[in-house]
N, C-alpha and C. Protein backbone atom coordinates (compact mmCIF):
# COMPACT_ATOMS: atom_id res chain seq x y z
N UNK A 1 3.39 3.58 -41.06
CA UNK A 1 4.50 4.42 -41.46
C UNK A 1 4.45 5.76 -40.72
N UNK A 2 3.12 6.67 -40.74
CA UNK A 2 3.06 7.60 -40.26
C UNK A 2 1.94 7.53 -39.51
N UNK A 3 1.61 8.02 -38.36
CA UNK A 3 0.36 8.25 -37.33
C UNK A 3 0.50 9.38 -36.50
N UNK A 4 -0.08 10.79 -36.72
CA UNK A 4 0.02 11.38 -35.61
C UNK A 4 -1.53 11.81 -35.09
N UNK A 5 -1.91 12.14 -33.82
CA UNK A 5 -3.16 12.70 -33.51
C UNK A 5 -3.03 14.27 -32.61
N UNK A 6 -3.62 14.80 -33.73
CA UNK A 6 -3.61 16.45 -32.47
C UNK A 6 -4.54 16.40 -31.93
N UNK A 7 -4.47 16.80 -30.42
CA UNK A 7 -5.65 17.15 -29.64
C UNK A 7 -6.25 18.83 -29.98
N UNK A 8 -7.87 18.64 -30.13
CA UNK A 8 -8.11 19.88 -29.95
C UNK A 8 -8.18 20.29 -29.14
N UNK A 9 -7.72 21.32 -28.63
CA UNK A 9 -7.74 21.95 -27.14
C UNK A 9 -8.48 23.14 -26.98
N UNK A 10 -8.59 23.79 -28.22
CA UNK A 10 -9.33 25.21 -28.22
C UNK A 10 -10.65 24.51 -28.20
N UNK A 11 -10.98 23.82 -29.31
CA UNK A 11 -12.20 23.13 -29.45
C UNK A 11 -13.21 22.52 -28.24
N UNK A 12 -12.37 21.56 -27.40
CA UNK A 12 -12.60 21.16 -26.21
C UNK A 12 -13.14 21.78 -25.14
N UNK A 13 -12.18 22.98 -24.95
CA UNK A 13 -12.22 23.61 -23.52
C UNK A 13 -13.56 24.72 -24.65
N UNK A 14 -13.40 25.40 -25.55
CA UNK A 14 -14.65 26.17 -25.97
C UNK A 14 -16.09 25.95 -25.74
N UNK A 15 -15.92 24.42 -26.14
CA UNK A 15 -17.50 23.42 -26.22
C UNK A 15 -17.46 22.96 -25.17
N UNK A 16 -16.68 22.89 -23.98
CA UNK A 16 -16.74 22.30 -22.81
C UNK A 16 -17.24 23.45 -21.98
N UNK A 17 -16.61 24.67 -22.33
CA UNK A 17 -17.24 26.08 -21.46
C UNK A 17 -18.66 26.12 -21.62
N UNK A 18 -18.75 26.03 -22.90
CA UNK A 18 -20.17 26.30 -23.15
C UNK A 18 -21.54 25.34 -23.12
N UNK A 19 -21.10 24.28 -22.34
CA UNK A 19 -21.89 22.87 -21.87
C UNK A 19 -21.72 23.45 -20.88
N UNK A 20 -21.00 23.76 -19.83
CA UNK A 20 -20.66 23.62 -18.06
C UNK A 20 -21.57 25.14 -18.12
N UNK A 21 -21.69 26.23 -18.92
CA UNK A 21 -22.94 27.35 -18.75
C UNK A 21 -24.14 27.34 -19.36
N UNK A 22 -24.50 26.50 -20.83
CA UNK A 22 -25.62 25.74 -20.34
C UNK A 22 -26.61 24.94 -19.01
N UNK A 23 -25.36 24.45 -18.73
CA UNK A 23 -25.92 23.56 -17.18
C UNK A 23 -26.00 24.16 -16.33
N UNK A 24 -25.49 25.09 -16.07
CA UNK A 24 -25.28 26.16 -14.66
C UNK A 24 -26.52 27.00 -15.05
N UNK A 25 -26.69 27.03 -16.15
CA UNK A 25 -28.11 28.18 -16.40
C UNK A 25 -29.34 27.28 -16.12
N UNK A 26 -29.18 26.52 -17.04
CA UNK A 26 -30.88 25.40 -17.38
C UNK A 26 -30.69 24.75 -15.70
N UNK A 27 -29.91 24.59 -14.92
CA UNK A 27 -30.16 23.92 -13.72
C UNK A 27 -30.49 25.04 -12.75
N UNK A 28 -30.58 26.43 -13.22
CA UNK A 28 -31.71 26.96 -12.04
C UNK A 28 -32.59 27.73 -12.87
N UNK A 29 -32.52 27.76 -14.18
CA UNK A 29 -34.03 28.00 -14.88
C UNK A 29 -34.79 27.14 -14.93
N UNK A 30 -34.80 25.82 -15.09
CA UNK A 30 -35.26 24.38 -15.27
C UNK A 30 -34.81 23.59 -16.91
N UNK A 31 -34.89 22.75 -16.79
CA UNK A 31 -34.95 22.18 -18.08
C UNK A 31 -35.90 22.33 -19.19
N UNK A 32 -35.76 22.55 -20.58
CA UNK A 32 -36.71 23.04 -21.65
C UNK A 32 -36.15 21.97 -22.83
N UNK A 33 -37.11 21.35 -23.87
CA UNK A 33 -36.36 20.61 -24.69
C UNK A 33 -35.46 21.32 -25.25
N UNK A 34 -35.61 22.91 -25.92
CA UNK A 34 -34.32 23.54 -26.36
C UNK A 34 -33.49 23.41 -25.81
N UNK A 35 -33.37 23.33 -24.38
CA UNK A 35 -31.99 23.11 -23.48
C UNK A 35 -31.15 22.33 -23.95
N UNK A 36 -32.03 20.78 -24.11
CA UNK A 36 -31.74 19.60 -23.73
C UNK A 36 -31.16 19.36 -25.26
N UNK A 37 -31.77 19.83 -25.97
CA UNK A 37 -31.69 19.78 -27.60
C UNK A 37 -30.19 20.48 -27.65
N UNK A 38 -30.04 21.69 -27.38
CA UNK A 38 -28.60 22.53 -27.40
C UNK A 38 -27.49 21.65 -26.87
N UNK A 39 -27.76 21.13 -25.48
CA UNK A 39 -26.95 20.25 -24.68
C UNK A 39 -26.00 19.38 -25.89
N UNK A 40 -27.47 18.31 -26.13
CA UNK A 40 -27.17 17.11 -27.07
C UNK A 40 -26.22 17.48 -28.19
N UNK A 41 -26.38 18.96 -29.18
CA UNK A 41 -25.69 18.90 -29.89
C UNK A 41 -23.83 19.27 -29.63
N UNK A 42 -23.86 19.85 -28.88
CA UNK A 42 -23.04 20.24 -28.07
C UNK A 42 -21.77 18.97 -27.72
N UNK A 43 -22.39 18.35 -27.00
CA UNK A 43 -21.67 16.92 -26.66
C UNK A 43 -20.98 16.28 -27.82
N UNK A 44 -22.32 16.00 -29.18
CA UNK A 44 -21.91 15.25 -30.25
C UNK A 44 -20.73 16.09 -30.66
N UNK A 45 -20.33 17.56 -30.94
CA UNK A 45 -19.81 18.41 -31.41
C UNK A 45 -18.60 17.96 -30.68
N UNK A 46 -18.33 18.05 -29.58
CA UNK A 46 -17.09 17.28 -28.74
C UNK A 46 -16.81 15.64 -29.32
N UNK A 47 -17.36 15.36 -29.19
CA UNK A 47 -17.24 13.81 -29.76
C UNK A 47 -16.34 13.70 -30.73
N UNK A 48 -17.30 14.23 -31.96
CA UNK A 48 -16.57 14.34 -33.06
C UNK A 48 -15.42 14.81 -33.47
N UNK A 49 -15.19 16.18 -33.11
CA UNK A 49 -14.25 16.95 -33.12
C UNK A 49 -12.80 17.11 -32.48
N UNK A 50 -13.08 16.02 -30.89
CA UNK A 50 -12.16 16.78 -29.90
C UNK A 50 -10.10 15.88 -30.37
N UNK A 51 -10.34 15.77 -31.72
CA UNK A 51 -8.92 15.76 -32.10
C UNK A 51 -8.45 15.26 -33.57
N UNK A 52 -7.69 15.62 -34.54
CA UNK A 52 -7.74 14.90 -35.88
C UNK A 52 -6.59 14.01 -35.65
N UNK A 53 -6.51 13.04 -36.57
CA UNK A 53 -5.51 11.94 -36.97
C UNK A 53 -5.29 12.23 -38.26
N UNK A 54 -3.85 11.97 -38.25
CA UNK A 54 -3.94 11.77 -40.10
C UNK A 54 -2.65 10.17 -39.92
N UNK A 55 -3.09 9.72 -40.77
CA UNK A 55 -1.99 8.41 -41.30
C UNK A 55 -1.74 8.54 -42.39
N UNK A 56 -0.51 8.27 -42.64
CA UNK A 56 0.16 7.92 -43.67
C UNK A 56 0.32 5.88 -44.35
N UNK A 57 0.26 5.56 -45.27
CA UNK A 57 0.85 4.18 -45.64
C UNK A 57 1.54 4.26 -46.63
N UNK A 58 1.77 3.09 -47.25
CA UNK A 58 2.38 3.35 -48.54
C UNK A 58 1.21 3.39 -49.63
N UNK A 59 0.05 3.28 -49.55
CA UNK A 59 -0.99 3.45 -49.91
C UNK A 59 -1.85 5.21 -50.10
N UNK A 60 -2.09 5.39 -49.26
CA UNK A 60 -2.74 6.28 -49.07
C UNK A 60 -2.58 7.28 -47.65
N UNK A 61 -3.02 8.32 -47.84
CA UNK A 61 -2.95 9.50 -46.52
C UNK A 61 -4.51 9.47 -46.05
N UNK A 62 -4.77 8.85 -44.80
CA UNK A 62 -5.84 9.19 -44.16
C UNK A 62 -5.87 10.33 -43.08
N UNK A 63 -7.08 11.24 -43.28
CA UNK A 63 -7.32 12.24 -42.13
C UNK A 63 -8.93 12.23 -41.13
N UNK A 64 -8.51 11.74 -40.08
CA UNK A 64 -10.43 11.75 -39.33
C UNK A 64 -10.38 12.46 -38.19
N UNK A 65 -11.78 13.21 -38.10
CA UNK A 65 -11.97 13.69 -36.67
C UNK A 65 -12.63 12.73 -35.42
N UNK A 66 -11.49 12.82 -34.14
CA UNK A 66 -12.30 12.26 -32.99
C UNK A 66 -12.30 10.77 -33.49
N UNK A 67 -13.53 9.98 -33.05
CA UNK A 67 -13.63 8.74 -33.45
C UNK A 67 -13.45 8.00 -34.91
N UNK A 68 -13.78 9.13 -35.99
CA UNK A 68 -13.43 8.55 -37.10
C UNK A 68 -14.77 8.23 -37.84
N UNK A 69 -15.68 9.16 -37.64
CA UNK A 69 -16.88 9.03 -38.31
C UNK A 69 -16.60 10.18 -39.90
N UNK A 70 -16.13 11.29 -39.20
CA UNK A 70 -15.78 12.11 -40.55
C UNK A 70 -14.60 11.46 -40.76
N UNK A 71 -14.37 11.42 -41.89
CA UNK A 71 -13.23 11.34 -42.84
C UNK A 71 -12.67 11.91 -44.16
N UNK A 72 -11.49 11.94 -44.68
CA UNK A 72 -10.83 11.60 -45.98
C UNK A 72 -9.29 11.20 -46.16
N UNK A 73 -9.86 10.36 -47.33
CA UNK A 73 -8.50 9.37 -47.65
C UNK A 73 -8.17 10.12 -49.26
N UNK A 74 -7.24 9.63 -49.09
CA UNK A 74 -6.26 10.60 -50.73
C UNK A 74 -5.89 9.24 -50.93
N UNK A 75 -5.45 8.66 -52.16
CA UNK A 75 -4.74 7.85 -52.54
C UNK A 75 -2.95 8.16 -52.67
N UNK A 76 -2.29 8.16 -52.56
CA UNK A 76 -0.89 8.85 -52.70
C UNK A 76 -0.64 9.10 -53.96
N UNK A 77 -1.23 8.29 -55.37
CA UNK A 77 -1.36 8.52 -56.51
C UNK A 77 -1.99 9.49 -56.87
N UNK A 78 -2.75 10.10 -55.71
CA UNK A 78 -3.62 11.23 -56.34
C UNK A 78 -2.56 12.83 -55.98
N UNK A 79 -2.01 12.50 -54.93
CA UNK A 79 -1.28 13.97 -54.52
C UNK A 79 -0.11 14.19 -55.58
N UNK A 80 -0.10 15.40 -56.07
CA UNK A 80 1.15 15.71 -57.04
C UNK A 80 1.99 16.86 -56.00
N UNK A 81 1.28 16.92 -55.17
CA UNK A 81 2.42 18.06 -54.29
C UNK A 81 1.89 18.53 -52.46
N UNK A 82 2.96 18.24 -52.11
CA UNK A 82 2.36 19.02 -50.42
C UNK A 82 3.08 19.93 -49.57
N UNK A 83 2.78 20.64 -49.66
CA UNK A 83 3.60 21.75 -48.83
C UNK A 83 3.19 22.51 -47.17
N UNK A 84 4.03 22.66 -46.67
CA UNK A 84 3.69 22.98 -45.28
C UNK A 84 3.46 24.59 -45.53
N UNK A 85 2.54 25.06 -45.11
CA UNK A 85 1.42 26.82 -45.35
C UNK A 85 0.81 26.85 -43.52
N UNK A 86 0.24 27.99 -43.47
CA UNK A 86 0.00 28.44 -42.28
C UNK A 86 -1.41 29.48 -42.74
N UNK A 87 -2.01 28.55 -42.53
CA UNK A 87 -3.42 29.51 -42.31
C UNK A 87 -3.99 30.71 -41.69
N UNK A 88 -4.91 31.34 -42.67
CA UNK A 88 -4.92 32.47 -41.50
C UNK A 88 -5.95 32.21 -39.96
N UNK A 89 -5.61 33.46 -39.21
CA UNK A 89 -6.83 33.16 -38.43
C UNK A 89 -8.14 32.68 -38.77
N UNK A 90 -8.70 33.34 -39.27
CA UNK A 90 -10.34 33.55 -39.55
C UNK A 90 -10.92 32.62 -40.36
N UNK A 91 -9.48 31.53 -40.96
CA UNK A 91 -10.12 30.18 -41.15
C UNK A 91 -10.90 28.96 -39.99
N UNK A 92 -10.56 29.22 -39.31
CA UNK A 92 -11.13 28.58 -38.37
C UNK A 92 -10.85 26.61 -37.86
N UNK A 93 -11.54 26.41 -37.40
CA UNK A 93 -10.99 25.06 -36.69
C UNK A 93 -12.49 24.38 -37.37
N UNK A 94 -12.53 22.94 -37.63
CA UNK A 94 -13.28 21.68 -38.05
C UNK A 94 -13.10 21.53 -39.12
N UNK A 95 -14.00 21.87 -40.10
CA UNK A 95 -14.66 21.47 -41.45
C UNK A 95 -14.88 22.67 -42.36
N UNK A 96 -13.95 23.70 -43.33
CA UNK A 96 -14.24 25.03 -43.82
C UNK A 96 -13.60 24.84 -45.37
N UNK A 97 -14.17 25.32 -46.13
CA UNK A 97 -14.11 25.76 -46.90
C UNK A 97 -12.82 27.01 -47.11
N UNK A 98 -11.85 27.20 -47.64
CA UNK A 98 -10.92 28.39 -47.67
C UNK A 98 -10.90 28.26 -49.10
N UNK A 99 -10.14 29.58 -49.41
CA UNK A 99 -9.62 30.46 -50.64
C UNK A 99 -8.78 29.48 -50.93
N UNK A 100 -8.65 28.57 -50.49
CA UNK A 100 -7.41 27.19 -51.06
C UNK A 100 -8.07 25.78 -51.30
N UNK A 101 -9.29 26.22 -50.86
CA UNK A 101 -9.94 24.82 -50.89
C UNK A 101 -10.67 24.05 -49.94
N UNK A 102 -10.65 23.02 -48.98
CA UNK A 102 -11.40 22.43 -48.36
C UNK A 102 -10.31 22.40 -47.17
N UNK A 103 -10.39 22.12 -46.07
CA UNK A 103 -9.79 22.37 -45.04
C UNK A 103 -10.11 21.41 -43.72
N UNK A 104 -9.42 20.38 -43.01
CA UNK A 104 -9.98 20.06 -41.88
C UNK A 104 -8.64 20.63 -40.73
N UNK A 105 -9.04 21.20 -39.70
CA UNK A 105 -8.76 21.10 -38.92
C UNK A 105 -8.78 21.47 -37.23
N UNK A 106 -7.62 21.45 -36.03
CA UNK A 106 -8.53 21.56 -34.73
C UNK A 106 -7.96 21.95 -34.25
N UNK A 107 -6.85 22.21 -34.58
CA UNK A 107 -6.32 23.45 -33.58
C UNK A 107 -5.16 24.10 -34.61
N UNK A 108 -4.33 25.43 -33.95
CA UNK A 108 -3.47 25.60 -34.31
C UNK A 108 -3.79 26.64 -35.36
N UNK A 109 -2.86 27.50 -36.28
CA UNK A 109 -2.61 27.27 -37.92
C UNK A 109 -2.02 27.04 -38.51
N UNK A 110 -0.64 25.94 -38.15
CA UNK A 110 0.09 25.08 -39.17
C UNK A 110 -0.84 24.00 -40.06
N UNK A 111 -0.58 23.72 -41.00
CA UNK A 111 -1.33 22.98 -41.97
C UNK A 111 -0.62 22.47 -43.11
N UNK A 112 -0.50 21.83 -43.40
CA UNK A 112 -0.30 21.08 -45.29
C UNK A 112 -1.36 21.04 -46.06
N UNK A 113 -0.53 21.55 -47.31
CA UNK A 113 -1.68 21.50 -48.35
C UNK A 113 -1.24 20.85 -49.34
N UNK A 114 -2.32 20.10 -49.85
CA UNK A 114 -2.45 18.93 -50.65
C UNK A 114 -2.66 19.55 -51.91
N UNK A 115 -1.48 19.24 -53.16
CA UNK A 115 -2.01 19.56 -54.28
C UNK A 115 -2.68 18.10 -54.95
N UNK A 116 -3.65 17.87 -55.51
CA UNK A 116 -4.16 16.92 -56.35
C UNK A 116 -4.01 17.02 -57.85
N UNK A 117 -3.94 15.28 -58.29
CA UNK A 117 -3.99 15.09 -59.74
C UNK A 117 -5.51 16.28 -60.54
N UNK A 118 -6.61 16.33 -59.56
CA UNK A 118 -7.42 16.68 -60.27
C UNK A 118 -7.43 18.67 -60.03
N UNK A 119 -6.12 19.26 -59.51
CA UNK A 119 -5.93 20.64 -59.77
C UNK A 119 -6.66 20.87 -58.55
N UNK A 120 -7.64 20.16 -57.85
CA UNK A 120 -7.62 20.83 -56.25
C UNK A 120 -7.07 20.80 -55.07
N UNK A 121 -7.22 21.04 -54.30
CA UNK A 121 -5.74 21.19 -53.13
C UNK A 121 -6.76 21.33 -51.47
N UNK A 122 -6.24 20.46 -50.64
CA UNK A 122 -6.90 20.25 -49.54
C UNK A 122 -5.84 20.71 -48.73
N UNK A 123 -6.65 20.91 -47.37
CA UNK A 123 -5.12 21.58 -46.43
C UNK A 123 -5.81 20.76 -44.71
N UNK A 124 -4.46 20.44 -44.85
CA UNK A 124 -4.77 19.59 -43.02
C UNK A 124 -4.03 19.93 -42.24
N UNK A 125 -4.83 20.43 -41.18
CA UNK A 125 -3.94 20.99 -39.86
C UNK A 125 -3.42 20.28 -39.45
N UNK A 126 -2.25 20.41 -38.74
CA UNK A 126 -1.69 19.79 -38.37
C UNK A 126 -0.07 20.53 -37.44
N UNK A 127 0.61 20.07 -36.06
CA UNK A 127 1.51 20.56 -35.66
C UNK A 127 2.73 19.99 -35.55
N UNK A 128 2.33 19.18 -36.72
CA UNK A 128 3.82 18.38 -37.39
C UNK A 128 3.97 18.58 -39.08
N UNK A 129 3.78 19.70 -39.39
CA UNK A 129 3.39 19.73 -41.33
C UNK A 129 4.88 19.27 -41.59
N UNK A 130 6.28 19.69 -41.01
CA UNK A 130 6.98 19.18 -41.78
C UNK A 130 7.27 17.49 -41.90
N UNK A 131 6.52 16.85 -40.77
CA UNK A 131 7.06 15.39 -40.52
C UNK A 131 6.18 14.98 -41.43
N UNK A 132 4.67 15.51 -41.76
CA UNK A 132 3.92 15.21 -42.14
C UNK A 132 4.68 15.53 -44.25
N UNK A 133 4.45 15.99 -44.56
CA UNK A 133 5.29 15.99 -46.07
C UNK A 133 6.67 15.09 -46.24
N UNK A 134 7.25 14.70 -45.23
CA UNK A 134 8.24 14.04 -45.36
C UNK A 134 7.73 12.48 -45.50
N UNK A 135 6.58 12.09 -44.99
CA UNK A 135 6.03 11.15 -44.67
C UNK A 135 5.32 11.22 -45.94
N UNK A 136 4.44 11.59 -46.82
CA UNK A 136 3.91 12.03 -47.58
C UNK A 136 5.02 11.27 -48.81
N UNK A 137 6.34 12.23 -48.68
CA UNK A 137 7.15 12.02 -49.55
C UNK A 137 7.73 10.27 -49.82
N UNK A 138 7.57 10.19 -48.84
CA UNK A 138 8.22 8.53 -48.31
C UNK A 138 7.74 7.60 -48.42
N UNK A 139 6.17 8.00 -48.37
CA UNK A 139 5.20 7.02 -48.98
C UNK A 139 5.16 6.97 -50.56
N UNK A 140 5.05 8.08 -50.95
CA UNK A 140 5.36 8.35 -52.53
C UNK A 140 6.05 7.45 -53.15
N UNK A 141 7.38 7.32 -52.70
CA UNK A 141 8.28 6.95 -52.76
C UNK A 141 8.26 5.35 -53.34
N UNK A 142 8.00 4.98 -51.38
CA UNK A 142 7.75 3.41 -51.52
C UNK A 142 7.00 2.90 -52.68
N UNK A 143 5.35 3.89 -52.82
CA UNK A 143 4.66 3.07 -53.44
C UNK A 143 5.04 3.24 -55.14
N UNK A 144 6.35 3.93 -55.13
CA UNK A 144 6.47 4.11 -57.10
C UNK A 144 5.44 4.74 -57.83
């Protein structure tokens, strides 16, 4: 019903700068396991991160980063409300915690926020929030 994927781009080119001056450093200081250790996490951090998905069904709203190791799924029975909001800066991009609640996202600060049956409210970035609530709505819908 619904599928969109944002690329992170801030995320990418940030963690990509900062791999390409790792390497430019440790390749004429020499290699040190801290290097190699920093490197490694670095990469995984790209992996994971370098874009979210969210789907819609008539079922449920899924949201994952990158390959799809992090996740969360909502049931559509569980959302009582979603509205398109705009984050501030200093929330930041991945996995945060905000004054609204739990937060994934990778670029941008457009976002939807999820009100839940259980009174908490999640917010997903995203640079389609209004297609994304309409979709939301539509699934609602279908599933009665």
């Amino acid at each position: 019903m619904y599928r969109h994927t944002q690329f992170g781009t801030l995320t990418v080119v940030s963690v990509g700068a900062a791999i390409v001056v790792l390497v430019l450093i440790t390749a004429t200081t020499g290699w040190h396991f801290v290097s190699i250790g920093v490197l490694a996490i670095l990469v995984v951090l790209v992996v994971l991160f370098y874009s979210l998905t969210v789907t819609v069904d008539q079922h449920e709203l899924t949201c994952f980063f990158g390959p799809g190791l992090i996740r969360r799924r909502f049931g559509l029975a569980e959302i009582v409300g979603a509205v398109p909001v705009r984050n501030r800066w200093y929330y930041g991009w991945g996995i945060r915690l905000t004054p609204s609640g739990w937060m994934f996202n990778v670029s941008g600060l457009d976002a939807v926020e999820l009100e839940l049956v259980s009174g908490t409210r999640f917010r997903i970035g995203t640079d389609q929030p209004h297609e994304l609530v309409r979709a939301i709505e539509q699934g609602k819908a279908i599933s009665g």
